[in-house]
Every structure is written in C-alpha cells, then in structure tokens.
PDB file of N, CA and C in Angstrom:
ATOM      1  N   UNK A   1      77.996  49.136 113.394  1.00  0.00           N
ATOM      2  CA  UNK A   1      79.364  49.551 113.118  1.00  0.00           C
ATOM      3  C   UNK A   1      79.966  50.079 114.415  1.00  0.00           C
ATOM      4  N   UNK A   2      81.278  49.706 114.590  1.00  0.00           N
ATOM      5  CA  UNK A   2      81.669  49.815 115.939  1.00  0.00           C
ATOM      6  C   UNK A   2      82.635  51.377 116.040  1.00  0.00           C
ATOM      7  N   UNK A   3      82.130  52.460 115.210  1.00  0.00           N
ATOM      8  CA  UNK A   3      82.692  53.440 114.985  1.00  0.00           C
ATOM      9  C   UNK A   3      81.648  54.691 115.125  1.00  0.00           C
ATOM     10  N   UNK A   4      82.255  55.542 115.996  1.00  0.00           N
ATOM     11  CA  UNK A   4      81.744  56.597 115.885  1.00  0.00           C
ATOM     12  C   UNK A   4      81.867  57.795 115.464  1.00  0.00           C
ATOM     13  N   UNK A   5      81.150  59.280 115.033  1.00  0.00           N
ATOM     14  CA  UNK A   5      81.563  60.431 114.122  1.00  0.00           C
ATOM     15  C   UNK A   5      81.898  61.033 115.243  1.00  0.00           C
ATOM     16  N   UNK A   6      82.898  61.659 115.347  1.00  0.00           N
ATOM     17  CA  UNK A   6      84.087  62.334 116.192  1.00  0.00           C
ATOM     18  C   UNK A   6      83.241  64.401 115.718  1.00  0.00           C
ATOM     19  N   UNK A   7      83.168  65.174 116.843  1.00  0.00           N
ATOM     20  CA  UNK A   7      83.493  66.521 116.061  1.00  0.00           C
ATOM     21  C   UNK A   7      85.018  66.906 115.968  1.00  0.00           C
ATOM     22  N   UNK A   8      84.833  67.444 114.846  1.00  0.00           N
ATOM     23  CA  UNK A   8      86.349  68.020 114.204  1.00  0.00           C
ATOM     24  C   UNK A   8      86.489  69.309 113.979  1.00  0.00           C
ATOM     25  N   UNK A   9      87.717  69.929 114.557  1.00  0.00           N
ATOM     26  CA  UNK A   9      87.793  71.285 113.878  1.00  0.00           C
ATOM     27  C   UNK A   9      88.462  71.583 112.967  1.00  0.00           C
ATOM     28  N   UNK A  10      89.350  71.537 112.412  1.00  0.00           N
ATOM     29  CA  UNK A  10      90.233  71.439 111.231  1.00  0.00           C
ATOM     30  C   UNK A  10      89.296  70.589 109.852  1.00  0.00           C
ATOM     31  N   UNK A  11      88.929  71.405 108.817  1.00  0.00           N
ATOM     32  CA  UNK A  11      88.589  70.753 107.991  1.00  0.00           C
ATOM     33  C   UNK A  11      89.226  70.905 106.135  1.00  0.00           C
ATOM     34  N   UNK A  12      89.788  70.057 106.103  1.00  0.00           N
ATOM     35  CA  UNK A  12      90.526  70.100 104.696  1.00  0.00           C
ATOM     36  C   UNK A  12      90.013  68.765 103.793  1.00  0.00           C
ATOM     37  N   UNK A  13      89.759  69.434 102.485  1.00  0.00           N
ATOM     38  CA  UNK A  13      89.384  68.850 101.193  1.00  0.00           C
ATOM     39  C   UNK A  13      89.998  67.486 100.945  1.00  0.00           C
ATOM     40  N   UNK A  14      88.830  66.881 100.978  1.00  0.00           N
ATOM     41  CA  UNK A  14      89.572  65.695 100.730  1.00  0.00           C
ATOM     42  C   UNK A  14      89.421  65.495  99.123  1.00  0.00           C
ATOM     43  N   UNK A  15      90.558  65.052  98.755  1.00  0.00           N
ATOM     44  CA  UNK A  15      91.102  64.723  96.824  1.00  0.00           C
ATOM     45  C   UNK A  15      91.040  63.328  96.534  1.00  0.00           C
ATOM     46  N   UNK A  16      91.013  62.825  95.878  1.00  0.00           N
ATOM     47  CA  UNK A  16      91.148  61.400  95.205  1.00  0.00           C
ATOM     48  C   UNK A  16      92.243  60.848  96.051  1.00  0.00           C
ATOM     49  N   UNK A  17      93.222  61.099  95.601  1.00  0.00           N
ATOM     50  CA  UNK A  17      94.979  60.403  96.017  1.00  0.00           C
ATOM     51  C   UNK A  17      94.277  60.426  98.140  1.00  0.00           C
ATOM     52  N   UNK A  18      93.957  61.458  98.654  1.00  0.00           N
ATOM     53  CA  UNK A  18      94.008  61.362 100.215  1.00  0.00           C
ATOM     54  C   UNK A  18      92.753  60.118 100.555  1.00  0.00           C
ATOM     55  N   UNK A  19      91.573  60.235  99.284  1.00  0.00           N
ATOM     56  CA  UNK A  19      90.844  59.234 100.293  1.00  0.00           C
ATOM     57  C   UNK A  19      91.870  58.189  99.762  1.00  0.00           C
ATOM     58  N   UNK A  20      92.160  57.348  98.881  1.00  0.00           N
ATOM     59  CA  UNK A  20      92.512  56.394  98.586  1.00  0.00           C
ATOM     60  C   UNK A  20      93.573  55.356  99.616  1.00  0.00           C
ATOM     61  N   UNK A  21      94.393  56.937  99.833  1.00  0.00           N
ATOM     62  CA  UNK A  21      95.201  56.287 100.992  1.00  0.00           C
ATOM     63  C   UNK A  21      94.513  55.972 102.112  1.00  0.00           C
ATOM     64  N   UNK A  22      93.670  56.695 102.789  1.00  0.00           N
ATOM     65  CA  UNK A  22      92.412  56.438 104.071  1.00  0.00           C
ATOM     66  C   UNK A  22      91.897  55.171 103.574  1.00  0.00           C
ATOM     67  N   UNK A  23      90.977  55.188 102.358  1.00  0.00           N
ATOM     68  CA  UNK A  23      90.581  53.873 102.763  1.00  0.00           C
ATOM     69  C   UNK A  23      91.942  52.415 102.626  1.00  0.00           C
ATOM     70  N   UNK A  24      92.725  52.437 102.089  1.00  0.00           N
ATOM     71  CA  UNK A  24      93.840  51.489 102.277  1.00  0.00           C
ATOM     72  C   UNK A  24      94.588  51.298 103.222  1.00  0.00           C
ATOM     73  N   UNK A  25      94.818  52.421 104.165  1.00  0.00           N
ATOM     74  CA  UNK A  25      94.992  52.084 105.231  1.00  0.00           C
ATOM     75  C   UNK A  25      93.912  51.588 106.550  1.00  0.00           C
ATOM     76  N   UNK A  26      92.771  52.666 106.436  1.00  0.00           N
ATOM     77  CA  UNK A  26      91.626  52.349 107.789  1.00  0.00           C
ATOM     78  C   UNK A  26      91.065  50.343 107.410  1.00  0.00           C
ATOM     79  N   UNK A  27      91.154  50.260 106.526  1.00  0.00           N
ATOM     80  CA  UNK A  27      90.955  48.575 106.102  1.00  0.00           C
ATOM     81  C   UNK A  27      91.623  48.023 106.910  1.00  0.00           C
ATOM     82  N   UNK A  28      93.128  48.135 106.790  1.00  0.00           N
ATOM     83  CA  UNK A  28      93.561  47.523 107.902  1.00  0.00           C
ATOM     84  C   UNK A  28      93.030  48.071 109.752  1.00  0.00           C
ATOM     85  N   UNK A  29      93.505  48.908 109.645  1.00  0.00           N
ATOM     86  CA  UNK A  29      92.537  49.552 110.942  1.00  0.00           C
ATOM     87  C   UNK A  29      91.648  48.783 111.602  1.00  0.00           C
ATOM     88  N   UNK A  30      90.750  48.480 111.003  1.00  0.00           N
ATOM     89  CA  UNK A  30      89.313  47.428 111.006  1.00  0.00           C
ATOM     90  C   UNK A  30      89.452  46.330 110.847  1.00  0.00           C
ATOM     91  N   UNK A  31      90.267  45.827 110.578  1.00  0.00           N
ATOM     92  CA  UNK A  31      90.482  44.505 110.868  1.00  0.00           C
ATOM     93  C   UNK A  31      91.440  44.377 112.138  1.00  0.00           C
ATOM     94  N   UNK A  32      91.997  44.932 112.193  1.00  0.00           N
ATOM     95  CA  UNK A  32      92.980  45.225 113.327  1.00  0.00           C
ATOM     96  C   UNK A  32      92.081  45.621 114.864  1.00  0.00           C
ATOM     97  N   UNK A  33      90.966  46.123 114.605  1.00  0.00           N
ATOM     98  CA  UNK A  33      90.495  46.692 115.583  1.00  0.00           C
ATOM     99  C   UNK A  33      89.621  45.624 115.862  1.00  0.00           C
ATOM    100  N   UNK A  34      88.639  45.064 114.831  1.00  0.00           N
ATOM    101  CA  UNK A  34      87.830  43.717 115.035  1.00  0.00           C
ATOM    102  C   UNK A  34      88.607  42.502 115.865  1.00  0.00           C
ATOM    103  N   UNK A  35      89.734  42.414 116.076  1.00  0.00           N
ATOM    104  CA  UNK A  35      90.451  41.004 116.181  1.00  0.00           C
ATOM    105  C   UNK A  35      90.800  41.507 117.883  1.00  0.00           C
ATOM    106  N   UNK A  36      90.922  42.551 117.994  1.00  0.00           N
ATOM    107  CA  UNK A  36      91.631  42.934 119.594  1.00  0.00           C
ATOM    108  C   UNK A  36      90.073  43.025 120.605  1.00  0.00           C
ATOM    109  N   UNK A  37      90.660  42.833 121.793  1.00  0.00           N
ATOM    110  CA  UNK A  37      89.078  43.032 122.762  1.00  0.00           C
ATOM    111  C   UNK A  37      89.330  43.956 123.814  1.00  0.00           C
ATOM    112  N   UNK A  38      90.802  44.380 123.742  1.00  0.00           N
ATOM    113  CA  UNK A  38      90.727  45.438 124.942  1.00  0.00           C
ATOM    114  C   UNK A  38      90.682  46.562 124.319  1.00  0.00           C
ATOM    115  N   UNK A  39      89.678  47.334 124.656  1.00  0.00           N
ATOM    116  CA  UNK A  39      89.134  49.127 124.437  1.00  0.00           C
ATOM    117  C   UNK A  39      90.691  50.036 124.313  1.00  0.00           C
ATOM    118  N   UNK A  40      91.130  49.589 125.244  1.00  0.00           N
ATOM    119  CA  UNK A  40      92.198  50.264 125.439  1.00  0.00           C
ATOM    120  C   UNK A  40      93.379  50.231 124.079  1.00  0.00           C
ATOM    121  N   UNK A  41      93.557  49.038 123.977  1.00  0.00           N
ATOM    122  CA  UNK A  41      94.263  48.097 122.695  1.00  0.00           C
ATOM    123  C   UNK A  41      93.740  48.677 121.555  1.00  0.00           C
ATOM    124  N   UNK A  42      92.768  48.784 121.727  1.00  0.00           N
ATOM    125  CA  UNK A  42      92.026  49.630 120.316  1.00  0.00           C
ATOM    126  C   UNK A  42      92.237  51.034 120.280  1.00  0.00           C
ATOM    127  N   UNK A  43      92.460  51.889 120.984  1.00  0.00           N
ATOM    128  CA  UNK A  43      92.136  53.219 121.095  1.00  0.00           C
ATOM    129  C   UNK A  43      93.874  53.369 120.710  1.00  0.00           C
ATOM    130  N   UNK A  44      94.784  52.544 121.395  1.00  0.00           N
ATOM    131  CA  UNK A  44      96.406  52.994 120.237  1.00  0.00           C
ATOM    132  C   UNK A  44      96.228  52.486 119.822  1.00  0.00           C
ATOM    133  N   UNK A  45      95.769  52.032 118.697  1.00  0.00           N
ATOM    134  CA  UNK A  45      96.015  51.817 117.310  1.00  0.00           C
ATOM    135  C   UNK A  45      95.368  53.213 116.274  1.00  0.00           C
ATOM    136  N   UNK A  46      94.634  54.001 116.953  1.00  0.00           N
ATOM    137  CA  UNK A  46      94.146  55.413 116.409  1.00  0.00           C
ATOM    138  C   UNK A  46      95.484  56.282 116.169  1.00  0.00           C
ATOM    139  N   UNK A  47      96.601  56.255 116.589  1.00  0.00           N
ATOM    140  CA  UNK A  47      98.028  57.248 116.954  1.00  0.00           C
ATOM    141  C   UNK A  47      98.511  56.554 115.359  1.00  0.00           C
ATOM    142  N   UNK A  48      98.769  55.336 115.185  1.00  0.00           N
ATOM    143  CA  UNK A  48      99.544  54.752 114.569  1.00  0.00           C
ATOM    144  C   UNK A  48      99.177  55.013 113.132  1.00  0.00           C
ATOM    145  N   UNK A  49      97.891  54.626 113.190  1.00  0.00           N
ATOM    146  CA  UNK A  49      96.462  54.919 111.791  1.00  0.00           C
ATOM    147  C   UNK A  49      97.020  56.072 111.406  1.00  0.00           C
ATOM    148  N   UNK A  50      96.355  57.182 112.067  1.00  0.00           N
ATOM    149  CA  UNK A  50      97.010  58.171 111.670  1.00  0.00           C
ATOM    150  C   UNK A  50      97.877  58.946 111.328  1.00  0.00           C
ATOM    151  N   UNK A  51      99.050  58.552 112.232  1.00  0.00           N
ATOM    152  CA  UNK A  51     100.412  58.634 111.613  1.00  0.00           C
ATOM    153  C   UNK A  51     100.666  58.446 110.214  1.00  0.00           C
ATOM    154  N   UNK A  52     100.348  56.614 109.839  1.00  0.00           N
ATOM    155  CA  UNK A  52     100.667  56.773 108.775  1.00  0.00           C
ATOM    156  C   UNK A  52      99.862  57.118 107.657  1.00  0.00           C
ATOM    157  N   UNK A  53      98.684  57.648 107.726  1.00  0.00           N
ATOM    158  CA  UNK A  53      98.081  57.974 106.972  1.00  0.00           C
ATOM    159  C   UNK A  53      98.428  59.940 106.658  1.00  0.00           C
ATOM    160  N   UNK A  54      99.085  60.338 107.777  1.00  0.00           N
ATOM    161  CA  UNK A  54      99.829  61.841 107.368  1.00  0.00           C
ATOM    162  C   UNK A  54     101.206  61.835 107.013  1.00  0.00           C
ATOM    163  N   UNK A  55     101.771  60.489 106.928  1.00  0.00           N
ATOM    164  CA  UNK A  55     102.973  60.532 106.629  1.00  0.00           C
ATOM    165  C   UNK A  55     103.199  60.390 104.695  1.00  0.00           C
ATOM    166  N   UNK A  56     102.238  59.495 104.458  1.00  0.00           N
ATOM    167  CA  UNK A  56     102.016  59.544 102.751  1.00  0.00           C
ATOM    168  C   UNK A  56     102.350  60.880 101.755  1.00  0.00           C
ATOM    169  N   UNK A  57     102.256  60.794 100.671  1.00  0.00           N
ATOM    170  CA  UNK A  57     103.015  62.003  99.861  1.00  0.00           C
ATOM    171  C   UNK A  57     102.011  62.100  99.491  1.00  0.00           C
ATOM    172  N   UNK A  58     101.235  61.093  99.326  1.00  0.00           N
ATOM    173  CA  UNK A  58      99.779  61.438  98.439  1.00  0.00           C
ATOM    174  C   UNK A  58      98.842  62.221  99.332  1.00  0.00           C
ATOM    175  N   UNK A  59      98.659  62.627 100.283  1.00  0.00           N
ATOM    176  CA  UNK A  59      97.766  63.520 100.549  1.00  0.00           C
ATOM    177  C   UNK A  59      98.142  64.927 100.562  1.00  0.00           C
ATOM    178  N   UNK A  60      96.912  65.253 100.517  1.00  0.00           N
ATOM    179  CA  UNK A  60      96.741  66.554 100.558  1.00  0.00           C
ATOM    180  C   UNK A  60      96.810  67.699 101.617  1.00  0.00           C
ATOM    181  N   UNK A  61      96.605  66.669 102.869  1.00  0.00           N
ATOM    182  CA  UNK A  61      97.078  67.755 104.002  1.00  0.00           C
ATOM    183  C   UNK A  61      96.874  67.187 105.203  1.00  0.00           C
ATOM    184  N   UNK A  62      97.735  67.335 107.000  1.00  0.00           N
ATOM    185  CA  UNK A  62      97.111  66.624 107.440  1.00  0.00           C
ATOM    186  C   UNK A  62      96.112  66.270 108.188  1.00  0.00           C
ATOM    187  N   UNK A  63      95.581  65.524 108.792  1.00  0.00           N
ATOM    188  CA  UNK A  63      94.223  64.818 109.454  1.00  0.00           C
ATOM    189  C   UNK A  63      94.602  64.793 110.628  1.00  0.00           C
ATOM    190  N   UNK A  64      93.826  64.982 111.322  1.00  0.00           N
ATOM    191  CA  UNK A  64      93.875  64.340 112.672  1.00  0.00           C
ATOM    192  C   UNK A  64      92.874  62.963 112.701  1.00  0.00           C
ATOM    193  N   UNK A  65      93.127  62.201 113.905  1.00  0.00           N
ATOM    194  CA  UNK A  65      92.028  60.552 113.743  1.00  0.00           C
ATOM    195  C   UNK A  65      90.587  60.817 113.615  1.00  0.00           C
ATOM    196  N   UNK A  66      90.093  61.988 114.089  1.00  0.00           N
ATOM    197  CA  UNK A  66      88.758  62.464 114.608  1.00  0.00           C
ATOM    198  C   UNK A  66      88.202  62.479 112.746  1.00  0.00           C
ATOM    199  N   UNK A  67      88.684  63.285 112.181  1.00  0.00           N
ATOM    200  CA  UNK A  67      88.649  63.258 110.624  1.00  0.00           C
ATOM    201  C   UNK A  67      88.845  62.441 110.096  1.00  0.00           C
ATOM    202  N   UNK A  68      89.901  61.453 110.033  1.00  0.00           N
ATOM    203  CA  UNK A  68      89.927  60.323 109.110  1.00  0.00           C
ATOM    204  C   UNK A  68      89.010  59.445 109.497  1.00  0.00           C
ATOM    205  N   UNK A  69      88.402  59.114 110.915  1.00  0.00           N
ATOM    206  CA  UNK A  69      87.748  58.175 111.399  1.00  0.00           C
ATOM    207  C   UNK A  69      85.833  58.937 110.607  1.00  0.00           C
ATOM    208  N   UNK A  70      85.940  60.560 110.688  1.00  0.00           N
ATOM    209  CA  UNK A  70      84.703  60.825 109.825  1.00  0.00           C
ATOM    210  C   UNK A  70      84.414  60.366 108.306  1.00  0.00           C
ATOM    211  N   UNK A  71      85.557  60.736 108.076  1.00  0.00           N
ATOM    212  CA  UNK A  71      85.842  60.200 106.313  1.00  0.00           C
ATOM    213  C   UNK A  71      84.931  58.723 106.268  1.00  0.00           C
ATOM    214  N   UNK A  72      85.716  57.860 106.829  1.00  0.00           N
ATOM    215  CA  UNK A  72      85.625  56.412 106.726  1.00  0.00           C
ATOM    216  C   UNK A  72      83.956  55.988 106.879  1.00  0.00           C
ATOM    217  N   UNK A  73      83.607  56.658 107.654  1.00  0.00           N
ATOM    218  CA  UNK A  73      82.075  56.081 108.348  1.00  0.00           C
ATOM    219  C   UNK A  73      81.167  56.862 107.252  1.00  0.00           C
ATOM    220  N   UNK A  74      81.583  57.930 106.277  1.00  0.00           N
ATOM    221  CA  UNK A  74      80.845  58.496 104.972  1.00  0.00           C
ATOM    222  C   UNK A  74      81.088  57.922 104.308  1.00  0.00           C
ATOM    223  N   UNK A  75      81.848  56.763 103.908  1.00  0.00           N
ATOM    224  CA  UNK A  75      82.250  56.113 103.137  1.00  0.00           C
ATOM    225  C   UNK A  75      81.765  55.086 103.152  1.00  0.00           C
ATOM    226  N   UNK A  76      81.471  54.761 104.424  1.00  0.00           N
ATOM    227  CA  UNK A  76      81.040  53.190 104.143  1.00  0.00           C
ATOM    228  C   UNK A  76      79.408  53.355 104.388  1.00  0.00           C
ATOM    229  N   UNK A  77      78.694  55.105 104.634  1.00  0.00           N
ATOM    230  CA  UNK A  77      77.433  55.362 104.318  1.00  0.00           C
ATOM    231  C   UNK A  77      77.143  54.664 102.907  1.00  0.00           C
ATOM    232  N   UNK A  78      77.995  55.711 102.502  1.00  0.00           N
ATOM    233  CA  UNK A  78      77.988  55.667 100.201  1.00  0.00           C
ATOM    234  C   UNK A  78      77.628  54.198  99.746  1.00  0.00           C
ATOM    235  N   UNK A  79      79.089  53.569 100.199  1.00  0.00           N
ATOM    236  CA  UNK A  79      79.491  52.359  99.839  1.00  0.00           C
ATOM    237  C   UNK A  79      78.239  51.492 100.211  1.00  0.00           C
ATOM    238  N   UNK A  80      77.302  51.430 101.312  1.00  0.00           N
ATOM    239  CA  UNK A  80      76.050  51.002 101.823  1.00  0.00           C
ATOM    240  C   UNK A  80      75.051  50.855 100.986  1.00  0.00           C
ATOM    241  N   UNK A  81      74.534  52.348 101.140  1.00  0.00           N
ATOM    242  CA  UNK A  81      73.528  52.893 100.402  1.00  0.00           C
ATOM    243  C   UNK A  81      73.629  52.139  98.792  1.00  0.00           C
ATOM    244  N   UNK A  82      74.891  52.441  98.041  1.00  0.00           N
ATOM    245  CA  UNK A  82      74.716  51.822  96.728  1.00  0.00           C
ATOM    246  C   UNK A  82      74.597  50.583  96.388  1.00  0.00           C
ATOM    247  N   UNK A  83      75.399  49.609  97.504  1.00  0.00           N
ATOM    248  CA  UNK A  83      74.796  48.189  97.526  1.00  0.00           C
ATOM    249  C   UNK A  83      73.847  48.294  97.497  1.00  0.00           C
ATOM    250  N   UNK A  84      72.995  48.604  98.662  1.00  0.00           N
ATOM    251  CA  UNK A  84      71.616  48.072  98.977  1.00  0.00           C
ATOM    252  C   UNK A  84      70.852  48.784  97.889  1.00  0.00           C
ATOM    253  N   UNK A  85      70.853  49.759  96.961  1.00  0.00           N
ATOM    254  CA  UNK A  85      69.944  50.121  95.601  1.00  0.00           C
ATOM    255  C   UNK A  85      70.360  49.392  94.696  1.00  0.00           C
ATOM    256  N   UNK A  86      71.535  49.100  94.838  1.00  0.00           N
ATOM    257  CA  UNK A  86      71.988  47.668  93.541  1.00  0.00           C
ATOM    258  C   UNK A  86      71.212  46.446  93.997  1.00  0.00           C
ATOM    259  N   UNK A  87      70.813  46.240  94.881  1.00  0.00           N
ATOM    260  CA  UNK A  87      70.270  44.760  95.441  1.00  0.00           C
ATOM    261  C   UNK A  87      68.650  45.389  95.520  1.00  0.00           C
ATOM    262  N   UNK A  88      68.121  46.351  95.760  1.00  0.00           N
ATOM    263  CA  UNK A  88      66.936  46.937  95.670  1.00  0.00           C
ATOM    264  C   UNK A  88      66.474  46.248  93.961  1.00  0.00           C
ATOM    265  N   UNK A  89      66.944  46.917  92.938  1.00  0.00           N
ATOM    266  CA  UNK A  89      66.959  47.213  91.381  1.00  0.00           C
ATOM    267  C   UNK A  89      66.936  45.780  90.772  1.00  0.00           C
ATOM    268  N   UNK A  90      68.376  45.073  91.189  1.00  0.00           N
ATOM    269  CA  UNK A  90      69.001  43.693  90.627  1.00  0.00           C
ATOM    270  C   UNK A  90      69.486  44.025  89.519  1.00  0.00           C
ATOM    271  N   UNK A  91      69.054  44.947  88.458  1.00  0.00           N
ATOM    272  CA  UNK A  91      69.692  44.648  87.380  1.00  0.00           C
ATOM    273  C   UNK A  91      70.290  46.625  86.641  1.00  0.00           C
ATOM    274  N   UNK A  92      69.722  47.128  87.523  1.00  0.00           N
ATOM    275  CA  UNK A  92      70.058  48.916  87.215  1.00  0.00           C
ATOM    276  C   UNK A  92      71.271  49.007  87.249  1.00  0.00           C
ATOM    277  N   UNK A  93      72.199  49.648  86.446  1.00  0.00           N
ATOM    278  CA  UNK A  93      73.371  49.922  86.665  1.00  0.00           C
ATOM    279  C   UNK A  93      73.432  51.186  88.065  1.00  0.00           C
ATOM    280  N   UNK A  94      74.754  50.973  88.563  1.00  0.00           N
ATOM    281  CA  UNK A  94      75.246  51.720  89.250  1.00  0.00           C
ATOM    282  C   UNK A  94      75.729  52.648  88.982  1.00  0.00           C
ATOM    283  N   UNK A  95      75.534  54.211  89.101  1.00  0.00           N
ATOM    284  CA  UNK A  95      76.589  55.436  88.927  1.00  0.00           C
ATOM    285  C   UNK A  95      77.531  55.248  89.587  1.00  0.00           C
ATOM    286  N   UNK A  96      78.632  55.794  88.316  1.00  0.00           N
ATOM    287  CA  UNK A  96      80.203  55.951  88.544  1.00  0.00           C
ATOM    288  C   UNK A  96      80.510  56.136  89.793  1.00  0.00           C
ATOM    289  N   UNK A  97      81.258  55.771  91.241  1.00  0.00           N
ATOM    290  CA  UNK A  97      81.774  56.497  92.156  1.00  0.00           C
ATOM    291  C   UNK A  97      83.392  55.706  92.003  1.00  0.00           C
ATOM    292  N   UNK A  98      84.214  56.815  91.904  1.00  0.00           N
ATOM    293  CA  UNK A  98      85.559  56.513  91.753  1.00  0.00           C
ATOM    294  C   UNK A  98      86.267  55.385  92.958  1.00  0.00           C
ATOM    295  N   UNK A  99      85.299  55.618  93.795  1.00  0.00           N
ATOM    296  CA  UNK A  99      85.906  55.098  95.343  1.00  0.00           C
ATOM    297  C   UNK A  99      85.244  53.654  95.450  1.00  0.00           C
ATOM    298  N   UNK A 100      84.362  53.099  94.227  1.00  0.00           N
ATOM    299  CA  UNK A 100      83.504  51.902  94.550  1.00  0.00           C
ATOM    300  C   UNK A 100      84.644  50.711  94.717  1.00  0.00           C
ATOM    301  N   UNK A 101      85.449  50.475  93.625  1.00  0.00           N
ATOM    302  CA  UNK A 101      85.996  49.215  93.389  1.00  0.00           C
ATOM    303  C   UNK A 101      86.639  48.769  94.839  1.00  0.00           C
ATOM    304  N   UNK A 102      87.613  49.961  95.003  1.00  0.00           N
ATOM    305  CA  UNK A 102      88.350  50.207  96.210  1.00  0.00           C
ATOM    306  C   UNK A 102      87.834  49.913  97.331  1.00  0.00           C
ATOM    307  N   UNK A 103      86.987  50.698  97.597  1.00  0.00           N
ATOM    308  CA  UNK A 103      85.715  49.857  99.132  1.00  0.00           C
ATOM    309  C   UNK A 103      85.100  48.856  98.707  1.00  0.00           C
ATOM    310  N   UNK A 104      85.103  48.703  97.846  1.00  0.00           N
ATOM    311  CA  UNK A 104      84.342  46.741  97.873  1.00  0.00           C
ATOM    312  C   UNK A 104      85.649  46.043  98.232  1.00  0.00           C
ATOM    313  N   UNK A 105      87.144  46.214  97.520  1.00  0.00           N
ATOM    314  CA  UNK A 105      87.688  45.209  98.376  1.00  0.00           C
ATOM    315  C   UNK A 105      88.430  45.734  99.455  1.00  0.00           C
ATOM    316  N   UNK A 106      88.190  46.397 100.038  1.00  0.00           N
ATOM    317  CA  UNK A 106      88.352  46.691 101.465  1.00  0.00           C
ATOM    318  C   UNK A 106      87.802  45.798 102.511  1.00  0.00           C
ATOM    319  N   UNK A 107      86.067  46.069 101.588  1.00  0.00           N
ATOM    320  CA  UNK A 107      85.201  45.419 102.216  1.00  0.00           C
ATOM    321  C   UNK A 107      85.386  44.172 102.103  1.00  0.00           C
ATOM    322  N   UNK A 108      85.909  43.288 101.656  1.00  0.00           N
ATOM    323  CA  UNK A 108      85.697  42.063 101.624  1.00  0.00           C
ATOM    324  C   UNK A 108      86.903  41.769 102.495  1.00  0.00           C
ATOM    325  N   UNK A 109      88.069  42.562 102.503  1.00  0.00           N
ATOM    326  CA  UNK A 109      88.931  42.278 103.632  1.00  0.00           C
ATOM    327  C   UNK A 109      88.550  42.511 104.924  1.00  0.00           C
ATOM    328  N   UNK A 110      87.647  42.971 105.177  1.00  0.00           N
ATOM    329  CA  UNK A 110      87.297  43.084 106.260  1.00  0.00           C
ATOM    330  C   UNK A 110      86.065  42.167 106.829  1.00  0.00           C
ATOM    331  N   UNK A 111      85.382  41.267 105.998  1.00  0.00           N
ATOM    332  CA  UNK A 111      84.717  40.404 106.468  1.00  0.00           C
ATOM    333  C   UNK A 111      85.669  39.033 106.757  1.00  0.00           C
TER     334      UNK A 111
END
C-alpha cells in the first residue's frame, strides 16, 4: 500500500456520517493518486482531499490529511483482515461492520 500512518495531534471521534464521507471521498483519492507518477503531483492532491472532506455537513469535526490519511489505512486494515477470514472459513458468516458494503465498493473502484 502506497500510504503511510502520519503522527497526528488533534484527535476527534470519528461517527458514522464522517467516516462515510472519508471513505467516499479518499476512493477517489486513490485512484487519483494510482494514475499520476509525479510525487510531487501526488502530494497536492492531499490539500484538495481534505478540503473537501472538511467542507461536508456530515462531519463531525475537522481533520487535517495526516488523520484522514490514518483513518483510511485502519480501514482498509479491517476491511483486509475480514476478507481474508471470510476466504480463511469459506462459508462462516461475517460480523456486522457498518463500513463493509461501502469499502468493498470503494474497493473495487479502486482496482
């Protein structure tokens, strides 16, 4: 994964409505960031991400990139981890995570 965990000082609760918007927006992000090759080219597009991800009504408070970019990379821990015990099992159901449907098609936009 071409992302790294940032330290952050500011830390605020993340709610349903704030990840939802993070992951709907950082999707694009990642695809956006996969398709460009200059470092540089990539690194503004972090201003913009974030912008509009503090500009939404639906969150809860705002982020700086260092945080939303942490969010995302716990997310796609989760989102990991439960594939690969769903593909471990084959046939075990999965516990509820509100955020599954949503990061699967993220994920698939992003392949």
């Amino acid at each position: 994964m071409p992302f790294q965990k940032y330290t952050t000082v500011n830390f605020v609760i993340w709610d349903s409505a704030s990840t939802n918007v993070l992951i709907e927006l950082f999707s694009d992000y990642v695809v956006n960031v996969g398709v460009i090759r200059s470092p540089q080219t990539k690194l503004n597009l972090n201003k913009p991400t974030k912008d509009a991800f503090n500009a939404s009504d639906a969150i809860n408070g705002r982020r700086d990139f260092a945080e939303t970019n942490n969010k995302w990379i716990s997310l796609c821990d989760t989102f990991r981890t439960r594939r690969d015990n769903a593909n471990s099992t084959g046939s075990a159901p999965l516990q509820h995570w509100e955020f599954h449907d949503l990061k699967e098609q993220a994920t698939s936009r992003m392949q």
